[in-house]
C-alpha atoms as a PDB file:
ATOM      1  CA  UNK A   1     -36.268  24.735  15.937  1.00  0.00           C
ATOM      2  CA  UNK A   2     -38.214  23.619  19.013  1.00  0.00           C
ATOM      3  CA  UNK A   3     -39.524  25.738  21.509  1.00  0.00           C
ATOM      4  CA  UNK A   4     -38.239  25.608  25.193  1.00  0.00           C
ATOM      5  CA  UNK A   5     -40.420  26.418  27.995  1.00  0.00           C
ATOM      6  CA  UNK A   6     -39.598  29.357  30.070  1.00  0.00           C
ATOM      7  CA  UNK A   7     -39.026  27.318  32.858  1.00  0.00           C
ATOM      8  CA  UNK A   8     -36.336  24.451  34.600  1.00  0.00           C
ATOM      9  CA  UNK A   9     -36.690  21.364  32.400  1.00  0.00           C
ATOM     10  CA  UNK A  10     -35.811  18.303  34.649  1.00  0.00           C
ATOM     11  CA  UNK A  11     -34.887  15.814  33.378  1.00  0.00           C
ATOM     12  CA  UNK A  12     -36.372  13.390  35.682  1.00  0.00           C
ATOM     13  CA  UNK A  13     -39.917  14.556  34.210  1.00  0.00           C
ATOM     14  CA  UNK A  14     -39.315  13.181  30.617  1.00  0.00           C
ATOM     15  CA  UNK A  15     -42.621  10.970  30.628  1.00  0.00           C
ATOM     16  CA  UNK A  16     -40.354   8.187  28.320  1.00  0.00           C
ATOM     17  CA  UNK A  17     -41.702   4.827  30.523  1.00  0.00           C
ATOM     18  CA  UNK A  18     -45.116   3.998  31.724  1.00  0.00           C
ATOM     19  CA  UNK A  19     -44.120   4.717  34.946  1.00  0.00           C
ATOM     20  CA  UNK A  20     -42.753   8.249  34.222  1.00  0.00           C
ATOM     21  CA  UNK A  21     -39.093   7.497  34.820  1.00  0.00           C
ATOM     22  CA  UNK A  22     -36.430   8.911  32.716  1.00  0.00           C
ATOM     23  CA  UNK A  23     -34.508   5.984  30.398  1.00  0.00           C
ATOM     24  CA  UNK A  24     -31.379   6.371  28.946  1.00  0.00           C
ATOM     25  CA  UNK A  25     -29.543   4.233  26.700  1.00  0.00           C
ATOM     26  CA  UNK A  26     -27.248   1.634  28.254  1.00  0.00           C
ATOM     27  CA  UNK A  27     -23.923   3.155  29.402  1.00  0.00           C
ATOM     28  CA  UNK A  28     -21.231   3.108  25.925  1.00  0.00           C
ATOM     29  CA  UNK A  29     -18.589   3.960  28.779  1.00  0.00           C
ATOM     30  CA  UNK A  30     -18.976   0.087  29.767  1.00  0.00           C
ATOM     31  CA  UNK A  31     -18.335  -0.758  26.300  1.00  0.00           C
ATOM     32  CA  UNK A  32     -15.175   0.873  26.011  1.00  0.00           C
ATOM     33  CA  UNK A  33     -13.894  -0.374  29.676  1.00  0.00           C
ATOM     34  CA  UNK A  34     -14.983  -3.474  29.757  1.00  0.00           C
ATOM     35  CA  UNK A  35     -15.611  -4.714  26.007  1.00  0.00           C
ATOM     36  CA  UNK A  36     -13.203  -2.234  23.887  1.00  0.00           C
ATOM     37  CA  UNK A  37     -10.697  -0.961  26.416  1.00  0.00           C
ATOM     38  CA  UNK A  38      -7.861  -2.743  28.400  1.00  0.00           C
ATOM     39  CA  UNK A  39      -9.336  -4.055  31.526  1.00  0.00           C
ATOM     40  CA  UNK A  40     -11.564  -7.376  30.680  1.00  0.00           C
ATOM     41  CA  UNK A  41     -11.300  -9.171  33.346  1.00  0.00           C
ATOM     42  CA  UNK A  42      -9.199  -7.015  35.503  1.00  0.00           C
ATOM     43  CA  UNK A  43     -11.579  -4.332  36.444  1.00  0.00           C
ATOM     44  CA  UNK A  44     -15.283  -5.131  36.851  1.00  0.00           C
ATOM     45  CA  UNK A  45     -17.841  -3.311  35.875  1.00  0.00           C
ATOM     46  CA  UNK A  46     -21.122  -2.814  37.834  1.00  0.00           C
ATOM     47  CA  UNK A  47     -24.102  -1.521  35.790  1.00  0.00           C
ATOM     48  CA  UNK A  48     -26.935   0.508  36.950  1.00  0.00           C
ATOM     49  CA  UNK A  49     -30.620   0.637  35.315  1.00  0.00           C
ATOM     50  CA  UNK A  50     -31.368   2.995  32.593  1.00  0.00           C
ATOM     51  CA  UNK A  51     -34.572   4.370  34.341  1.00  0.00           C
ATOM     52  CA  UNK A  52     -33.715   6.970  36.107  1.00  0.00           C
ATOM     53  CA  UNK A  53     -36.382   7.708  38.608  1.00  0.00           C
ATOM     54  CA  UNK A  54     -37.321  10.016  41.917  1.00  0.00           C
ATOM     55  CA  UNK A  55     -34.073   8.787  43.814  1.00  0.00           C
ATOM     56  CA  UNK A  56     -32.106   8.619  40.791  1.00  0.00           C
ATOM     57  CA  UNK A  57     -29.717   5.542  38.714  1.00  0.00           C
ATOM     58  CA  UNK A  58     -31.134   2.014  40.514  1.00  0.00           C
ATOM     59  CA  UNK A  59     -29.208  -0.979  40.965  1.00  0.00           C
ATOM     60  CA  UNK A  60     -30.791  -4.516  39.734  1.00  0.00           C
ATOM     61  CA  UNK A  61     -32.508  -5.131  43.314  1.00  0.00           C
ATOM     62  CA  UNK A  62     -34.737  -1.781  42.520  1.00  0.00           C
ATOM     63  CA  UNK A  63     -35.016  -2.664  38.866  1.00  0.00           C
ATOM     64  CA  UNK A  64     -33.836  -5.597  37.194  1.00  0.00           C
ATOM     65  CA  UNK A  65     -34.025  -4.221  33.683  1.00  0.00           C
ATOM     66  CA  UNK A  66     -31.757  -6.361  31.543  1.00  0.00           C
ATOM     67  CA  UNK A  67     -28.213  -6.348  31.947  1.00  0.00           C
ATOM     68  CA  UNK A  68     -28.172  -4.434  35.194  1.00  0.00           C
ATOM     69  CA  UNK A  69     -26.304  -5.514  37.846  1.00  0.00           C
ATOM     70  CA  UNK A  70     -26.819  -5.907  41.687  1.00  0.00           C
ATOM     71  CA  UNK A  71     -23.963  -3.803  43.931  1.00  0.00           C
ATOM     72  CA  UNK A  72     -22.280  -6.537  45.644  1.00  0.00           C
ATOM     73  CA  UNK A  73     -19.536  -4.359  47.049  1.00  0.00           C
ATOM     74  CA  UNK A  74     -22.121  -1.787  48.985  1.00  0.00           C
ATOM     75  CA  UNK A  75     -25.356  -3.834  48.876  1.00  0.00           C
ATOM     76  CA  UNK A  76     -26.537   0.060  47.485  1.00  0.00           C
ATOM     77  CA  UNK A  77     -29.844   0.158  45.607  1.00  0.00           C
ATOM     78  CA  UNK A  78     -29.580   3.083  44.367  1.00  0.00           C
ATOM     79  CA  UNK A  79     -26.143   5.138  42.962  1.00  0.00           C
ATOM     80  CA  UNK A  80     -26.783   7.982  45.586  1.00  0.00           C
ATOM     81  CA  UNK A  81     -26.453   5.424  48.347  1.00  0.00           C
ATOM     82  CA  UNK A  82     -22.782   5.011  47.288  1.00  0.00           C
ATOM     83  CA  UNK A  83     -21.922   9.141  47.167  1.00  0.00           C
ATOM     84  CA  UNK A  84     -23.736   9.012  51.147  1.00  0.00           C
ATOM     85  CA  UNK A  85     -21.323   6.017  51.735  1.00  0.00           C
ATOM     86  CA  UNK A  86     -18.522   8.034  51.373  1.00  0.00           C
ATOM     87  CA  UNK A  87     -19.465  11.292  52.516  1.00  0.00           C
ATOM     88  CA  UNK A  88     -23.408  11.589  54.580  1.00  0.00           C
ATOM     89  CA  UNK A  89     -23.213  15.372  54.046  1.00  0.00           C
ATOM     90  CA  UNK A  90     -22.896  15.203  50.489  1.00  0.00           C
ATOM     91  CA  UNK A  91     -24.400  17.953  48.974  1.00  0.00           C
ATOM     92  CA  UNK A  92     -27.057  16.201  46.946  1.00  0.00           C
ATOM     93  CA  UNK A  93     -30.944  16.069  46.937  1.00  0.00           C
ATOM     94  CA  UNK A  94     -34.313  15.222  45.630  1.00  0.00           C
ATOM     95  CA  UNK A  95     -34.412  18.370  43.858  1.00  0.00           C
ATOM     96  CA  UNK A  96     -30.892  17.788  42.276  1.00  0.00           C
ATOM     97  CA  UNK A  97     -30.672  13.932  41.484  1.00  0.00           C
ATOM     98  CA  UNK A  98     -28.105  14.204  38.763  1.00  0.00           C
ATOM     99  CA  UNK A  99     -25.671  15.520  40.836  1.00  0.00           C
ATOM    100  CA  UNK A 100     -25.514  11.343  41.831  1.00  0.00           C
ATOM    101  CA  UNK A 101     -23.840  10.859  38.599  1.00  0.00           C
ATOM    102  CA  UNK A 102     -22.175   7.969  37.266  1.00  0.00           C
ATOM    103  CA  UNK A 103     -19.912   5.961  36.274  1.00  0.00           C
ATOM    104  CA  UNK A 104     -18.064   6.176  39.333  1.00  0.00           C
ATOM    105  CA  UNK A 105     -14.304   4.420  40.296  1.00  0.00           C
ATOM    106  CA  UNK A 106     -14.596   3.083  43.054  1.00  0.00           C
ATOM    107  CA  UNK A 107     -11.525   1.458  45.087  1.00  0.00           C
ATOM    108  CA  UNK A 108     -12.130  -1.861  47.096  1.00  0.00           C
ATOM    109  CA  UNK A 109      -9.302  -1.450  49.249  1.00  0.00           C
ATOM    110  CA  UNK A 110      -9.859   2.212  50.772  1.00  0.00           C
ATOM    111  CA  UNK A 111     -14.014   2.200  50.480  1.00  0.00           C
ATOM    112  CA  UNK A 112     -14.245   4.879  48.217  1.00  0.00           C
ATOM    113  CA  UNK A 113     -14.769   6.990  45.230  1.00  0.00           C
ATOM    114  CA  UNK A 114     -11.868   7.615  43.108  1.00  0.00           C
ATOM    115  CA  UNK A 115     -13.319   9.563  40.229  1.00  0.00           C
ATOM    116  CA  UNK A 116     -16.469  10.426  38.921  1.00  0.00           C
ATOM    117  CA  UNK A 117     -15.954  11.685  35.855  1.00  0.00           C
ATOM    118  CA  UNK A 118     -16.105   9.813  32.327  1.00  0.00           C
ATOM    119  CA  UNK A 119     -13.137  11.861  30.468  1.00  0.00           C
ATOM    120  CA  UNK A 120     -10.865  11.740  33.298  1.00  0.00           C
ATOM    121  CA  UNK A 121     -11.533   7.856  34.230  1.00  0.00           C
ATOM    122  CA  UNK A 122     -10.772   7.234  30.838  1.00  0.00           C
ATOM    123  CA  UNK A 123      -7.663   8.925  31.201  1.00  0.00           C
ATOM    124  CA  UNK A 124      -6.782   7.450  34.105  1.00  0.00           C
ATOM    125  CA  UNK A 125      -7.279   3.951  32.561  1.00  0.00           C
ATOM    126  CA  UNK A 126      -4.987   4.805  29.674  1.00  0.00           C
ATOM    127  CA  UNK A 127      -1.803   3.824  31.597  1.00  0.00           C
ATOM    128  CA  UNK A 128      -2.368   3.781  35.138  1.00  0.00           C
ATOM    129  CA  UNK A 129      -2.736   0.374  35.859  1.00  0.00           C
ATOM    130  CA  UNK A 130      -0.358  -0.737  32.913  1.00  0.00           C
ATOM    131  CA  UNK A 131       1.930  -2.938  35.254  1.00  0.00           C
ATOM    132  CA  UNK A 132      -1.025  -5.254  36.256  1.00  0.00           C
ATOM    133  CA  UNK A 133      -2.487  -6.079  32.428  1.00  0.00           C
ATOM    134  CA  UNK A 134      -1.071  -7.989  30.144  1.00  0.00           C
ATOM    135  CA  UNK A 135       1.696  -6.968  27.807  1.00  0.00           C
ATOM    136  CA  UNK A 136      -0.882  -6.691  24.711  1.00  0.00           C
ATOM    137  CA  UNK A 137      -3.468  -4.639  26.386  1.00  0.00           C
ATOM    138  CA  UNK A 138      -0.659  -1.827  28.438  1.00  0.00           C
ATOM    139  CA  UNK A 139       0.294  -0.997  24.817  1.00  0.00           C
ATOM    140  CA  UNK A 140      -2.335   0.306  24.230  1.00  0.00           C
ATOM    141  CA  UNK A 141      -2.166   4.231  24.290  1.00  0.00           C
ATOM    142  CA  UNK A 142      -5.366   6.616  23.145  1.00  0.00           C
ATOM    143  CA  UNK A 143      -3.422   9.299  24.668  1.00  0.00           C
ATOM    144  CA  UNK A 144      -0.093   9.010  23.100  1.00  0.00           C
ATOM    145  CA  UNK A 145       2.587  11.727  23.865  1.00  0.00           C
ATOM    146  CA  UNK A 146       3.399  13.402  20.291  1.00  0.00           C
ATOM    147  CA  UNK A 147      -0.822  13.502  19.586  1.00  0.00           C
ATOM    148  CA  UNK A 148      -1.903  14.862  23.072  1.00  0.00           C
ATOM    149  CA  UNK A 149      -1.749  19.041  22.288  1.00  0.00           C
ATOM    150  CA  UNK A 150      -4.104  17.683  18.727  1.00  0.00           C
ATOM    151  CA  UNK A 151      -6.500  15.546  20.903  1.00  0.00           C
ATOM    152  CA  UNK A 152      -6.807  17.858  23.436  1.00  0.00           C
ATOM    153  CA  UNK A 153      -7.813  20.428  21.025  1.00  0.00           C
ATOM    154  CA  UNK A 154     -10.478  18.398  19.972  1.00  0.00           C
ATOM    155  CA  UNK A 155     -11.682  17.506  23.202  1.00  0.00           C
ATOM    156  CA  UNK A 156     -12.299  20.852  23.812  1.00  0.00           C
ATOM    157  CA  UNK A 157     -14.750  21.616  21.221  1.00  0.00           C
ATOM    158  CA  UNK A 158     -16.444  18.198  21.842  1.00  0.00           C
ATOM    159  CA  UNK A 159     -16.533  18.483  25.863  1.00  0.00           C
ATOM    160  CA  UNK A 160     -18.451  21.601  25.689  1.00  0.00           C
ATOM    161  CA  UNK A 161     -20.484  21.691  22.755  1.00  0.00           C
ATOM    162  CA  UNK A 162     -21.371  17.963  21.772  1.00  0.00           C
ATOM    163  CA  UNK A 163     -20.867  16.507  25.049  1.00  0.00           C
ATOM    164  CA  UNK A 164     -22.223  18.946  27.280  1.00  0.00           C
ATOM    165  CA  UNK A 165     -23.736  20.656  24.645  1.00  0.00           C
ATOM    166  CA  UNK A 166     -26.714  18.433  24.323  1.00  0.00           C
ATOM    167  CA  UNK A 167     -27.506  18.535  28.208  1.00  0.00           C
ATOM    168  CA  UNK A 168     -27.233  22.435  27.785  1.00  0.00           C
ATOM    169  CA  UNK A 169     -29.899  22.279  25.228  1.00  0.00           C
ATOM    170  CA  UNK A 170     -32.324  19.563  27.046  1.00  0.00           C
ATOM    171  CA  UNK A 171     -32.157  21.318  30.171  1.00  0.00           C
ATOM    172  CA  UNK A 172     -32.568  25.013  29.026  1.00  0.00           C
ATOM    173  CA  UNK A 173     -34.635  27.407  31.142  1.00  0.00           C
ATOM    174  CA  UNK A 174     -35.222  29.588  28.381  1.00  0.00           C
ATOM    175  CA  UNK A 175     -35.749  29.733  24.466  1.00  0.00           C
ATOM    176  CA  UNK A 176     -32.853  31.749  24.085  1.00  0.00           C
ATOM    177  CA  UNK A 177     -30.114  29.401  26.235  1.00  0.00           C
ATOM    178  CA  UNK A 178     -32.245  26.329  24.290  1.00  0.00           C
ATOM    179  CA  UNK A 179     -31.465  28.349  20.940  1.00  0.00           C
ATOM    180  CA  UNK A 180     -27.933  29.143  21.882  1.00  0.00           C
ATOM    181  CA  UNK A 181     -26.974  25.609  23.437  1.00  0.00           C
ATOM    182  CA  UNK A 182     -28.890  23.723  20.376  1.00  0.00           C
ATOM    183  CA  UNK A 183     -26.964  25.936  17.610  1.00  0.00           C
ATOM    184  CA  UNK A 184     -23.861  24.852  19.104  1.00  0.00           C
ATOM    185  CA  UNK A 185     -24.178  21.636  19.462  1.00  0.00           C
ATOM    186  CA  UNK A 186     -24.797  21.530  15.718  1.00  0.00           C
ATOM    187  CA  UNK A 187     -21.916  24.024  14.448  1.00  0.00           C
ATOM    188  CA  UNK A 188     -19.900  22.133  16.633  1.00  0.00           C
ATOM    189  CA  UNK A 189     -21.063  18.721  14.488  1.00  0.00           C
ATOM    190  CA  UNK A 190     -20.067  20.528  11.129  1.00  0.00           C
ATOM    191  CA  UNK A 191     -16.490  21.319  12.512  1.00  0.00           C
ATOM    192  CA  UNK A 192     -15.975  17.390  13.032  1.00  0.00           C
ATOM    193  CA  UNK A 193     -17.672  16.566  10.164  1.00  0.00           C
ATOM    194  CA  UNK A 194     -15.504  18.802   8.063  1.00  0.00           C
ATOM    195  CA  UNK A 195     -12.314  17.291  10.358  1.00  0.00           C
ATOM    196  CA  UNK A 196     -13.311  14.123   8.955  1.00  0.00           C
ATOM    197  CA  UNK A 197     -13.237  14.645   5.622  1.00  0.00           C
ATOM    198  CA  UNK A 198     -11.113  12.392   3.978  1.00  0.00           C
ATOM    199  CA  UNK A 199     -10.072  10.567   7.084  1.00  0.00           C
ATOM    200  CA  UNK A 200     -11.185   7.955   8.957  1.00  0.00           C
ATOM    201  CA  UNK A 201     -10.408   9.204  12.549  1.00  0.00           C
ATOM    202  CA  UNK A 202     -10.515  12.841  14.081  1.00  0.00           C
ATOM    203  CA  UNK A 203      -6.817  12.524  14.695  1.00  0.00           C
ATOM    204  CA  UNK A 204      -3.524  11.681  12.726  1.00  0.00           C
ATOM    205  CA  UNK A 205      -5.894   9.255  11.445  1.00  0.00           C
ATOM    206  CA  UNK A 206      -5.579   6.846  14.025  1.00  0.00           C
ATOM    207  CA  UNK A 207      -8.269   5.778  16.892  1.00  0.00           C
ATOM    208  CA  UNK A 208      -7.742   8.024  19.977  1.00  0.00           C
ATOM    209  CA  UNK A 209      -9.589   9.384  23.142  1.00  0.00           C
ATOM    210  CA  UNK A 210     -10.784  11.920  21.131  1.00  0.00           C
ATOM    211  CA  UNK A 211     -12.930   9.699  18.848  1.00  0.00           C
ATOM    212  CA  UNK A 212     -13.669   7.845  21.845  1.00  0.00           C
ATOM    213  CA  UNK A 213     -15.081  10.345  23.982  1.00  0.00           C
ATOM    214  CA  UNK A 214     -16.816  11.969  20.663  1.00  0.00           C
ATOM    215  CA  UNK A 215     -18.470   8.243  20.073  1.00  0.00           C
ATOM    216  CA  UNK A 216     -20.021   8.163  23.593  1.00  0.00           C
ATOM    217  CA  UNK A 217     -22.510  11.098  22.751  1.00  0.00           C
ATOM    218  CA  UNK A 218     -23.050  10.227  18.952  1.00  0.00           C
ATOM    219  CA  UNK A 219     -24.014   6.436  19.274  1.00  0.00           C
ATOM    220  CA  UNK A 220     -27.103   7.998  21.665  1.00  0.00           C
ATOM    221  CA  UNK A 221     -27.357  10.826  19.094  1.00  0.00           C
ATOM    222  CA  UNK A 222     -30.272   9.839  17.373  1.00  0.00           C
ATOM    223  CA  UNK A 223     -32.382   8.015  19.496  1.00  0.00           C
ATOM    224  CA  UNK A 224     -32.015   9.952  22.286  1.00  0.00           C
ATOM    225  CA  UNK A 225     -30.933  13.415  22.178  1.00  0.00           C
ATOM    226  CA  UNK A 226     -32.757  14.173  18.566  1.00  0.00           C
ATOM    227  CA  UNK A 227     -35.730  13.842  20.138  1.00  0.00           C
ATOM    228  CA  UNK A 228     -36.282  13.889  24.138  1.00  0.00           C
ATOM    229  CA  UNK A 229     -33.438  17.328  24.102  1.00  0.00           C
ATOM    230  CA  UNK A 230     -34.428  18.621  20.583  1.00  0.00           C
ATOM    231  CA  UNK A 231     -31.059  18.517  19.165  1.00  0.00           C
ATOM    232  CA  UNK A 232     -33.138  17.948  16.161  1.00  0.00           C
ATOM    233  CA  UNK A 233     -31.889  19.998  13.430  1.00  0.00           C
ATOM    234  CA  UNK A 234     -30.468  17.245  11.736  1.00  0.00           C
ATOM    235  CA  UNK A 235     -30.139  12.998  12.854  1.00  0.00           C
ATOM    236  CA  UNK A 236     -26.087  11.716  12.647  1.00  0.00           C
ATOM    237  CA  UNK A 237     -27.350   8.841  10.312  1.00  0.00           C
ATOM    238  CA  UNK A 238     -28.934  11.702   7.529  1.00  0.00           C
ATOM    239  CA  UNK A 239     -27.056  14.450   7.896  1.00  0.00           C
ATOM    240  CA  UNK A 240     -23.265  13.948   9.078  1.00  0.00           C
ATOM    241  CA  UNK A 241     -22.201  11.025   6.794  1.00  0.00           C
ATOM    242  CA  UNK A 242     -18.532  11.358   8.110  1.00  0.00           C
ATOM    243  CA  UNK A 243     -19.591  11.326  12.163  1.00  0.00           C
ATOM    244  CA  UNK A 244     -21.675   8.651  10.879  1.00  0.00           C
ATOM    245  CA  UNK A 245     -18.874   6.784   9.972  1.00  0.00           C
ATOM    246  CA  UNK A 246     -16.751   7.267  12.374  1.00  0.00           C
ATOM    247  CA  UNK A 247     -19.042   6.095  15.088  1.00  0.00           C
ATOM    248  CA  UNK A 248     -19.668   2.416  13.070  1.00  0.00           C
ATOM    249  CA  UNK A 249     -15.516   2.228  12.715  1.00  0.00           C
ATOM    250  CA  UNK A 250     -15.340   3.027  16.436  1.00  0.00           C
ATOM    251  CA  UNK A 251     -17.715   0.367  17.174  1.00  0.00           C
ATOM    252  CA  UNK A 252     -16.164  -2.084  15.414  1.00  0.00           C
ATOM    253  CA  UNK A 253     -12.411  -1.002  16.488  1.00  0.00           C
ATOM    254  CA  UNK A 254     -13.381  -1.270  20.083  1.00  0.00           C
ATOM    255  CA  UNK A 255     -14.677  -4.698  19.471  1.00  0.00           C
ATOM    256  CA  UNK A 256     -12.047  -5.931  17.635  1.00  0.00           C
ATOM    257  CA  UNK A 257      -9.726  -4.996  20.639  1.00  0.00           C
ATOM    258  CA  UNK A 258     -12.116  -6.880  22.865  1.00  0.00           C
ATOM    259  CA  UNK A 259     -11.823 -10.404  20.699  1.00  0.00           C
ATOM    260  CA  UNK A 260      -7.458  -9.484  21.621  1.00  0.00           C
ATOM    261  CA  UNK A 261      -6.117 -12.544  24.042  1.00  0.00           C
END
């Protein structure tokens, strides 16, 4: 187990680029909206840079790293310009960058933030804008009625310990909340992994939000959170052959949906 330093790990100071700015792997969230989900073309997507530096997530006209994409709503170059858009005494900083978090929904018609958070954007998306989409894509339900008391089960003990769990651990101020976060992050992995045994999908066997928002940390498992937030008592690839799984058939599932007319 690694050792954490006795002191506030920010995560802006993970030397990962030449320049000293924090990457992270492109967004999966855009994946599942744009690529997997229900919305392509209806909703568009605007993607920020992975490099997280001193002001926080740039837009293309900071850094054009591939497959970023300039704000032509806002003309913002960087995220936190949008959160002082809406509100100039918004309680963020220097100090505390990642409070500018995205994604963010944003709405055209009113000039402002709708929702900031992941797991409740994706619910919102579920049937919310049903009437506008085409007939194939509103049927489409990861949230279905008779499933919701199982999934939200599940999302429980993914939120907090996979999820979040993997922050908790990278950003510990001490050995023992690094020990504690990092242990259950990876008793939390052996409760899906033993869910999936024998199954293909974390629920009723069928894909849901739960294997959705349970994909979303695992696909960045190993490349990112192994090794730059030492959730590195075992890899997803070596040593949870049924998450492992799961997160190819997600992959190709949400795909598959995409290539829908």
């Amino acid at each position: 187990m690694a050792q954490a330093k006795d002191k506030v790990v920010d995560v802006l100071k993970f030397k990962i680029e030449e320049d000293g700015s924090f990457k992270r792997p492109e967004t999966s969230f855009r994946n599942f909206v744009e690529k997997g989900g229900k919305f392509e073309p209806e909703i568009a997507v605007t993607v920020v840079s992975p490099r997280m530096g001193s002001l926080g997530w740039p837009f293309a006209n900071v850094d054009d790293y591939p497959g970023t994409d300039v704000d032509s709503l806002n003309n913002a170059e960087h995220v936190k310009d949008i959160y002082f858009k809406v509100d100039p005494d918004f309680q963020g900083s220097f100090v505390s960058i990642v409070l500018f978090s995205v994604p963010i929904l944003w709405d055209k018609k009113t000039q402002t933030i709708v929702n900031n958070e992941s797991s409740e954007i994706i619910r919102i998306f579920n049937t919310a804008f049903d009437e506008f989409i085409a007939e194939e894509k509103a049927a489409l339900d990861f949230y279905p009625a008779n499933l919701r008391p199982e999934i939200d089960k599940v999302n429980e003990l993914v939120y907090e310990n996979i999820n979040n769990g993997v922050y908790r651990a990278g950003v510990a101020t001490s050995q023992a909340a690094y020990e504690k976060a990092v242990t259950e992050v990876f008793e939390a992995l052996d409760q899906v992994e033993k869910i999936l045994e024998g199954q293909e999908y974390l629920v009723q066997n069928i894909l849901t939000e739960a294997d959705i928002r349970l994909f979303v940390t695992i696909i960045r498992f190993d490349v990112v959170y192994f090794g730059h937030f030492k959730c590195n008592l075992r890899t997803i690839r070596d040593g949870y052959p049924a998450v492992h799984s799961l997160d190819c058939k997600t992959t190709s599932k949400l795909n598959s949906i995409a290539k829908q007319q």
